[in-house]
C-alpha atoms as a PDB file:
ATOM      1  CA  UNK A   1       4.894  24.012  34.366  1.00  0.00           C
ATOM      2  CA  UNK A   2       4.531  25.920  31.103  1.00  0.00           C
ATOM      3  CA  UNK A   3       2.998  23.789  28.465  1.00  0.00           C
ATOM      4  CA  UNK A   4       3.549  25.872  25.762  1.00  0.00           C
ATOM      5  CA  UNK A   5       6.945  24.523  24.272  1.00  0.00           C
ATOM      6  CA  UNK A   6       4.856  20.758  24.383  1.00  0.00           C
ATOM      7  CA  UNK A   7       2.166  22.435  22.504  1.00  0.00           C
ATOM      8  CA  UNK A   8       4.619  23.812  19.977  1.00  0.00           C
ATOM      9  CA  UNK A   9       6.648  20.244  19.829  1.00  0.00           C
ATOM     10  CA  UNK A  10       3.404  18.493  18.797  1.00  0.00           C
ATOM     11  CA  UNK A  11       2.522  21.440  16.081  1.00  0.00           C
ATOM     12  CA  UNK A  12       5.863  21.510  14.615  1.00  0.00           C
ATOM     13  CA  UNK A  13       5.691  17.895  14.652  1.00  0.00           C
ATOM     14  CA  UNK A  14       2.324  17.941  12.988  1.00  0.00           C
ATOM     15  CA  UNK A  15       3.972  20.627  10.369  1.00  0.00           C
ATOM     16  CA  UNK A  16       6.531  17.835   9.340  1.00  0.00           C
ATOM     17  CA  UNK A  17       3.918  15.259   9.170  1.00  0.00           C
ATOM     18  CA  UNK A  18       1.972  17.304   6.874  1.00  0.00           C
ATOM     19  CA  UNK A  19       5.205  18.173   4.494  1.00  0.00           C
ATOM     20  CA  UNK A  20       5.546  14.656   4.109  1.00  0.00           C
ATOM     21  CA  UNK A  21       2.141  14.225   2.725  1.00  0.00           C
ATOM     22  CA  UNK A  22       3.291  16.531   0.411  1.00  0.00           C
ATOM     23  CA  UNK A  23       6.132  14.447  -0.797  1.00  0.00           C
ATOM     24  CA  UNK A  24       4.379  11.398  -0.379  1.00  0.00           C
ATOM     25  CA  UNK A  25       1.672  12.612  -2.848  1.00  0.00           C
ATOM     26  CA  UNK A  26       4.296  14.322  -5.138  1.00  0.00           C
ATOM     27  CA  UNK A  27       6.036  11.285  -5.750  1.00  0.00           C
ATOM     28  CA  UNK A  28       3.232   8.420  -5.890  1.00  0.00           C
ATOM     29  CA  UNK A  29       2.037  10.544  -8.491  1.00  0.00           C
ATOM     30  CA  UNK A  30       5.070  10.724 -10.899  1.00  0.00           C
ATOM     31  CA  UNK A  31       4.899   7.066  -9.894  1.00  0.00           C
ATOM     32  CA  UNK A  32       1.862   7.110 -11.402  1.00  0.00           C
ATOM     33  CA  UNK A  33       2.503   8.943 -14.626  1.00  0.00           C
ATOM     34  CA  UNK A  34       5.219   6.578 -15.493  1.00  0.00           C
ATOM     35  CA  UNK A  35       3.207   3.544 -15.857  1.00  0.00           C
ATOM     36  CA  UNK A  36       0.427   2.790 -18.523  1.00  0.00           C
ATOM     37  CA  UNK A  37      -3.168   2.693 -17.444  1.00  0.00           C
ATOM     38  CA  UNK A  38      -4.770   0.039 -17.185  1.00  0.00           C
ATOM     39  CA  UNK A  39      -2.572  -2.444 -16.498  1.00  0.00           C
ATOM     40  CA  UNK A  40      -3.244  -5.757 -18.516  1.00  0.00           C
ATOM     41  CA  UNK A  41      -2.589  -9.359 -17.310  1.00  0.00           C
ATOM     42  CA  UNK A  42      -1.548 -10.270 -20.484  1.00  0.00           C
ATOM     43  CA  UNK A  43       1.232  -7.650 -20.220  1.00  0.00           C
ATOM     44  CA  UNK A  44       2.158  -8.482 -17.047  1.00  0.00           C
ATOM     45  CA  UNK A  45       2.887 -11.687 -18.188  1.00  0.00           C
ATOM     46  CA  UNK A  46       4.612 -11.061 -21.601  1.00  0.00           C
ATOM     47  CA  UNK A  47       6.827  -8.341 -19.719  1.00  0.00           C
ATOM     48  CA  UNK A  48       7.226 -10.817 -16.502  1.00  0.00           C
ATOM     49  CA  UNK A  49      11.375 -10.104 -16.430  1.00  0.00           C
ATOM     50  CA  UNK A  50      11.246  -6.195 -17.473  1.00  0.00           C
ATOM     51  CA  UNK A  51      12.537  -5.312 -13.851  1.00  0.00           C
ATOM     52  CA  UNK A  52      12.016  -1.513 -14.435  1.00  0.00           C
ATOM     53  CA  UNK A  53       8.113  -2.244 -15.482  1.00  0.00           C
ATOM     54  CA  UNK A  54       8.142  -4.287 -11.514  1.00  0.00           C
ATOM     55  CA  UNK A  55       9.708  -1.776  -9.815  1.00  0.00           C
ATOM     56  CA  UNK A  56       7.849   1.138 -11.405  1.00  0.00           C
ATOM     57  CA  UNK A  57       4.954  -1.396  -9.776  1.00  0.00           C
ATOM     58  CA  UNK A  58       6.775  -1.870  -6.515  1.00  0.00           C
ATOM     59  CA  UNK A  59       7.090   1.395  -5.984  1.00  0.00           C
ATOM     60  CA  UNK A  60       3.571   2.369  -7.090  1.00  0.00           C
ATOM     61  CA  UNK A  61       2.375  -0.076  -4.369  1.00  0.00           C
ATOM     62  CA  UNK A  62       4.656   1.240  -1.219  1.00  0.00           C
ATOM     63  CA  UNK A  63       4.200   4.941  -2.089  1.00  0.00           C
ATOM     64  CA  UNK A  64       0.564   4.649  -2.375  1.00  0.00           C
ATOM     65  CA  UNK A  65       1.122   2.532   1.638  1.00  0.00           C
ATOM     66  CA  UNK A  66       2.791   5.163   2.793  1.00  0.00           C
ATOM     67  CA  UNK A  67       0.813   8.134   1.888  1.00  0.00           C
ATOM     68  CA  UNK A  68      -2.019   6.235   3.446  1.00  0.00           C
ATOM     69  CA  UNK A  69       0.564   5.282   6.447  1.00  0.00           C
ATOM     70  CA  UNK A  70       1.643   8.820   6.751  1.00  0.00           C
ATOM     71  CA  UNK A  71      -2.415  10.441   6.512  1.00  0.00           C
ATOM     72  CA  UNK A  72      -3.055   7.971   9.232  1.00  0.00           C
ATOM     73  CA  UNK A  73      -0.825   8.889  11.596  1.00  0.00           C
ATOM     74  CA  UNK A  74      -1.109  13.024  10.664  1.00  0.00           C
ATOM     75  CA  UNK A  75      -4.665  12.151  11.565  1.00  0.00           C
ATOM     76  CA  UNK A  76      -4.319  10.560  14.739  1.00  0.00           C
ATOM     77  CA  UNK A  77      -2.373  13.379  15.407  1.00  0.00           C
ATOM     78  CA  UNK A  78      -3.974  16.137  14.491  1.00  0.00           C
ATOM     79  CA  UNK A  79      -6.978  14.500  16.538  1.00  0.00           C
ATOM     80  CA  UNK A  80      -4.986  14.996  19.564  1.00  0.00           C
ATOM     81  CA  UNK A  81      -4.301  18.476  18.792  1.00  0.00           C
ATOM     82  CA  UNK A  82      -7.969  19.240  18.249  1.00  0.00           C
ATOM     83  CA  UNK A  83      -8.916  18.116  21.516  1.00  0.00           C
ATOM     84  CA  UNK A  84     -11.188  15.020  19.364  1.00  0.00           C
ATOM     85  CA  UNK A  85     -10.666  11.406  20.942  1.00  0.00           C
ATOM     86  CA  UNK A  86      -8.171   9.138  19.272  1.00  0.00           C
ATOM     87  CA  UNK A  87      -9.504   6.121  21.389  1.00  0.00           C
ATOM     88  CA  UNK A  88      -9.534   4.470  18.196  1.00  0.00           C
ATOM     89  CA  UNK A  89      -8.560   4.641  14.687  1.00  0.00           C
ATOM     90  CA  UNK A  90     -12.118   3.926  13.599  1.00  0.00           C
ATOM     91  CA  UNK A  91     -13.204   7.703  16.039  1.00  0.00           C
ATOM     92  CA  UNK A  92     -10.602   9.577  14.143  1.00  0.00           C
ATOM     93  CA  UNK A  93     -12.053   8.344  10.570  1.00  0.00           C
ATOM     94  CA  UNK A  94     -15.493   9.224  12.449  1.00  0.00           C
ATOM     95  CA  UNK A  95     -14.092  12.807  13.039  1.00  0.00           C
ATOM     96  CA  UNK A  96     -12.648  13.267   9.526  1.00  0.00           C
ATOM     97  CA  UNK A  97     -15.790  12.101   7.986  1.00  0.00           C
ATOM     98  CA  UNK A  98     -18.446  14.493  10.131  1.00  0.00           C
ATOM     99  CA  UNK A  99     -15.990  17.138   9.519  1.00  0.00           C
ATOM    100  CA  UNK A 100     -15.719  16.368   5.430  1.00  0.00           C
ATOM    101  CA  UNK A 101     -12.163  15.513   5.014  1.00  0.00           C
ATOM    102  CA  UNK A 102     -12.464  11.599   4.597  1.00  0.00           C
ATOM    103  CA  UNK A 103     -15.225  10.675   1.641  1.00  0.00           C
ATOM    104  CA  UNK A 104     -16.532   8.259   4.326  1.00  0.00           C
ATOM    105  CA  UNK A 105     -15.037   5.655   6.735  1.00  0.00           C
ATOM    106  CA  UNK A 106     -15.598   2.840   4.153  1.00  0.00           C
ATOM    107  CA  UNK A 107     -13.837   4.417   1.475  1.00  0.00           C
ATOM    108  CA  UNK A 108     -10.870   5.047   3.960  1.00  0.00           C
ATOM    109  CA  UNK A 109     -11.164   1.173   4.784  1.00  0.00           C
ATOM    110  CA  UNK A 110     -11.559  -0.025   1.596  1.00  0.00           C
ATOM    111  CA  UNK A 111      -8.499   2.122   0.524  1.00  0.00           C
ATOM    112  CA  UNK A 112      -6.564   0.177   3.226  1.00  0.00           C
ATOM    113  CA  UNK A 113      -7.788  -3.277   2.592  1.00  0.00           C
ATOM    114  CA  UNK A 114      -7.326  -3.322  -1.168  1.00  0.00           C
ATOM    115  CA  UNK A 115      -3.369  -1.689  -0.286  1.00  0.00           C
ATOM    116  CA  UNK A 116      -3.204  -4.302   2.767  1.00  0.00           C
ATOM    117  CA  UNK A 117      -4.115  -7.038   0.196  1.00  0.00           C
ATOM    118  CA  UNK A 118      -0.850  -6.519  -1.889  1.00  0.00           C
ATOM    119  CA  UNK A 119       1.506  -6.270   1.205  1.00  0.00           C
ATOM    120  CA  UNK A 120       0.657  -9.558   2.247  1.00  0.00           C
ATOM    121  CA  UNK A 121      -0.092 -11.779  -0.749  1.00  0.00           C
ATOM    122  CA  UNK A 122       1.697 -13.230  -3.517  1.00  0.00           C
ATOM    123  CA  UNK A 123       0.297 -13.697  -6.775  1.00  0.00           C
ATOM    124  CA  UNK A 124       1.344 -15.252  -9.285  1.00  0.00           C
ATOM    125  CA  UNK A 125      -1.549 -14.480 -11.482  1.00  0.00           C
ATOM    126  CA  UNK A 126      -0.817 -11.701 -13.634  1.00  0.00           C
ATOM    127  CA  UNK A 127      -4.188 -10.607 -14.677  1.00  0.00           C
ATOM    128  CA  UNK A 128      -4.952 -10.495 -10.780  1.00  0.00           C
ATOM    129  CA  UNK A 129      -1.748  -8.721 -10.303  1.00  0.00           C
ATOM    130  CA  UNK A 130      -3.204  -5.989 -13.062  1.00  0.00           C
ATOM    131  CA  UNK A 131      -6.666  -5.934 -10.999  1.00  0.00           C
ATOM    132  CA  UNK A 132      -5.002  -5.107  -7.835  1.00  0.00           C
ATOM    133  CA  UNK A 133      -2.735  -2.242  -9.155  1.00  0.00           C
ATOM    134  CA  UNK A 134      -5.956  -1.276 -11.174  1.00  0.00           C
ATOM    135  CA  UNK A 135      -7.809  -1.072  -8.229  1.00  0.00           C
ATOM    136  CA  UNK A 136      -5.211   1.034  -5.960  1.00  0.00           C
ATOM    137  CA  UNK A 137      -5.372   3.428  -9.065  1.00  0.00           C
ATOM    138  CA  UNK A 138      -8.681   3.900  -9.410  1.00  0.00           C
ATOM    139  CA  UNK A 139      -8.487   4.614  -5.863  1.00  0.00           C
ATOM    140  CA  UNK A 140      -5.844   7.013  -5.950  1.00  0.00           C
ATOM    141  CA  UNK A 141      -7.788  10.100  -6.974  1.00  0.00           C
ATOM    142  CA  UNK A 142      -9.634   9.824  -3.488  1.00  0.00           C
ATOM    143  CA  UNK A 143      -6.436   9.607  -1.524  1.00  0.00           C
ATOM    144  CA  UNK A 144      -4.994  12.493  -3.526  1.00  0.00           C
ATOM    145  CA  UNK A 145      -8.133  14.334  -2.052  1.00  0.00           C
ATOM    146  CA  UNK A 146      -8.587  13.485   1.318  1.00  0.00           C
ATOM    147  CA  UNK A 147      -4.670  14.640   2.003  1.00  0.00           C
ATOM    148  CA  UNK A 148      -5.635  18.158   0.544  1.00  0.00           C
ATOM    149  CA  UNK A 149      -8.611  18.552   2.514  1.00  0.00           C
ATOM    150  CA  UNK A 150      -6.724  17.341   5.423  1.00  0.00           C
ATOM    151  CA  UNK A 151      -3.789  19.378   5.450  1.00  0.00           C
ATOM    152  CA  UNK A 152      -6.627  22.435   4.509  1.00  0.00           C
ATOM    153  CA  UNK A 153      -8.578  21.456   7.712  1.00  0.00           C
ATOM    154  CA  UNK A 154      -4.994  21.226   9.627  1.00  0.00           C
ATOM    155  CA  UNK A 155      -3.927  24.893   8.701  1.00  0.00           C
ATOM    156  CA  UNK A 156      -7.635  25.913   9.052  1.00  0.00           C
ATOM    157  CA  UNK A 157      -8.856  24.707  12.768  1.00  0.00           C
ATOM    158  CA  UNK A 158      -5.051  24.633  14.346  1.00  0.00           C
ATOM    159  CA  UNK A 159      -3.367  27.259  12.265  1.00  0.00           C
ATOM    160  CA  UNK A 160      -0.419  24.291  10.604  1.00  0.00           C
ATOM    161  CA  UNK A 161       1.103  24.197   7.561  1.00  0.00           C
ATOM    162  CA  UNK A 162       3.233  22.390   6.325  1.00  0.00           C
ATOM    163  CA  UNK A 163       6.689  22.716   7.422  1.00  0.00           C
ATOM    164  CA  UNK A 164       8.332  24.149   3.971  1.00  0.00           C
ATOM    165  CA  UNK A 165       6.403  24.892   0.791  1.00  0.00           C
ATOM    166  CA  UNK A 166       9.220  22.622  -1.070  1.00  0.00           C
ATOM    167  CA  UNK A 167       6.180  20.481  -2.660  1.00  0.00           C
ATOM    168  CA  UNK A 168       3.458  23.226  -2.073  1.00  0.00           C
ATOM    169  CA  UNK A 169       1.957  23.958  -5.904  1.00  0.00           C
ATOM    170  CA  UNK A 170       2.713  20.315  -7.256  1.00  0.00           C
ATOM    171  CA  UNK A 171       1.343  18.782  -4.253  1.00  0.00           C
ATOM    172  CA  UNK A 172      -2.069  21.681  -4.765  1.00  0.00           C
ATOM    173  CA  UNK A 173      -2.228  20.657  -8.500  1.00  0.00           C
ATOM    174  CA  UNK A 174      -2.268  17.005  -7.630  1.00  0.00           C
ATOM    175  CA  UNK A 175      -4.759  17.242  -5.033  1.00  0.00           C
ATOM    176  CA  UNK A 176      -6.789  19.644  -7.034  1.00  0.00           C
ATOM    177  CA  UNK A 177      -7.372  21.542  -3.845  1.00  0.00           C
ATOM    178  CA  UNK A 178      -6.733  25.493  -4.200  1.00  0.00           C
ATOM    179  CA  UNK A 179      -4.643  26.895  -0.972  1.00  0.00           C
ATOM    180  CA  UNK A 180      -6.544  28.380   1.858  1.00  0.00           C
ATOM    181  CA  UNK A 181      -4.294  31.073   2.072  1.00  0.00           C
END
């Protein structure tokens, strides 16, 4: 049985995994740009019906999700790639740390409890509404990071890139990571 075609599956597969970390990062961050930092709860509240203000914020909150969703699973896969065990979630963070791509496994887990927090609460408190989306973008600077070092480490130690270059310098300038190439 020649394994080579799997092999190539799972790269090409990695390759698209990686583009979308690309677009995931290219558009949380004119997300980003659109709204007015910090957020205030005393806004909030005086501009409770402005449904382009919300859904600037709902969007905010699921593209910031799944650029951490879609990091994850690139991860996990790249893990399997490298040969590293993917037992657990927690072993790939462990990899990613040692290997200087993840700030540190809290960070990650703090980045995922603080974006878990939003998915499954409802608040009606605007000035904790503000904190949250604070929080997630104070936080976004290290998530912008980790997927540039990632994808780096991905072309570096298996040779992937992304699948096109369609989001290539915005997604570099974002990440403030310079190209490997």
């Amino acid at each position: 049985m020649n394994a080579k075609p799997f092999l190539e599956a799972e790269k090409t597969h990695l390759a698209q995994l990686l583009e979308a970390i690309q677009r995931c990062t290219y558009y949380l961050h004119a997300t980003t740009t659109r709204l007015e930092w910090p957020l205030e709860g005393q806004t909030l509240e005086f501009r409770k019906k402005d449904s382009v203000l919300f859904e600037a914020l709902a969007a905010f909150n699921e593209r910031f999700a799944k650029l951490q969703d879609t990091l994850g699973a690139a991860m996990r896969h790249a893990s399997l790639l490298l040969g590293e065990s993917t037992e657990s979630f927690l072993k790939v963070l462990a990899y990613y740390e040692k290997a200087g791509v993840v700030d540190s496994i809290e960070t990650w887990q703090a980045l995922r409890t603080v974006r878990n927090l939003a998915a499954h609460s409802y608040e009606t408190d605007y000035a904790a509404i503000a904190e949250h989306f604070n929080t997630l973008h104070e936080m976004v600077a290290s998530l912008y990071q980790t997927a540039g070092l990632f994808i780096d480490h991905c072309e570096n130690r298996l040779g992937v890139c992304p699948e096109h270059a369609d989001f290539e310098p915005e997604f570099r300038q974002i990440a403030k990571v310079s190209s490997p190439r």
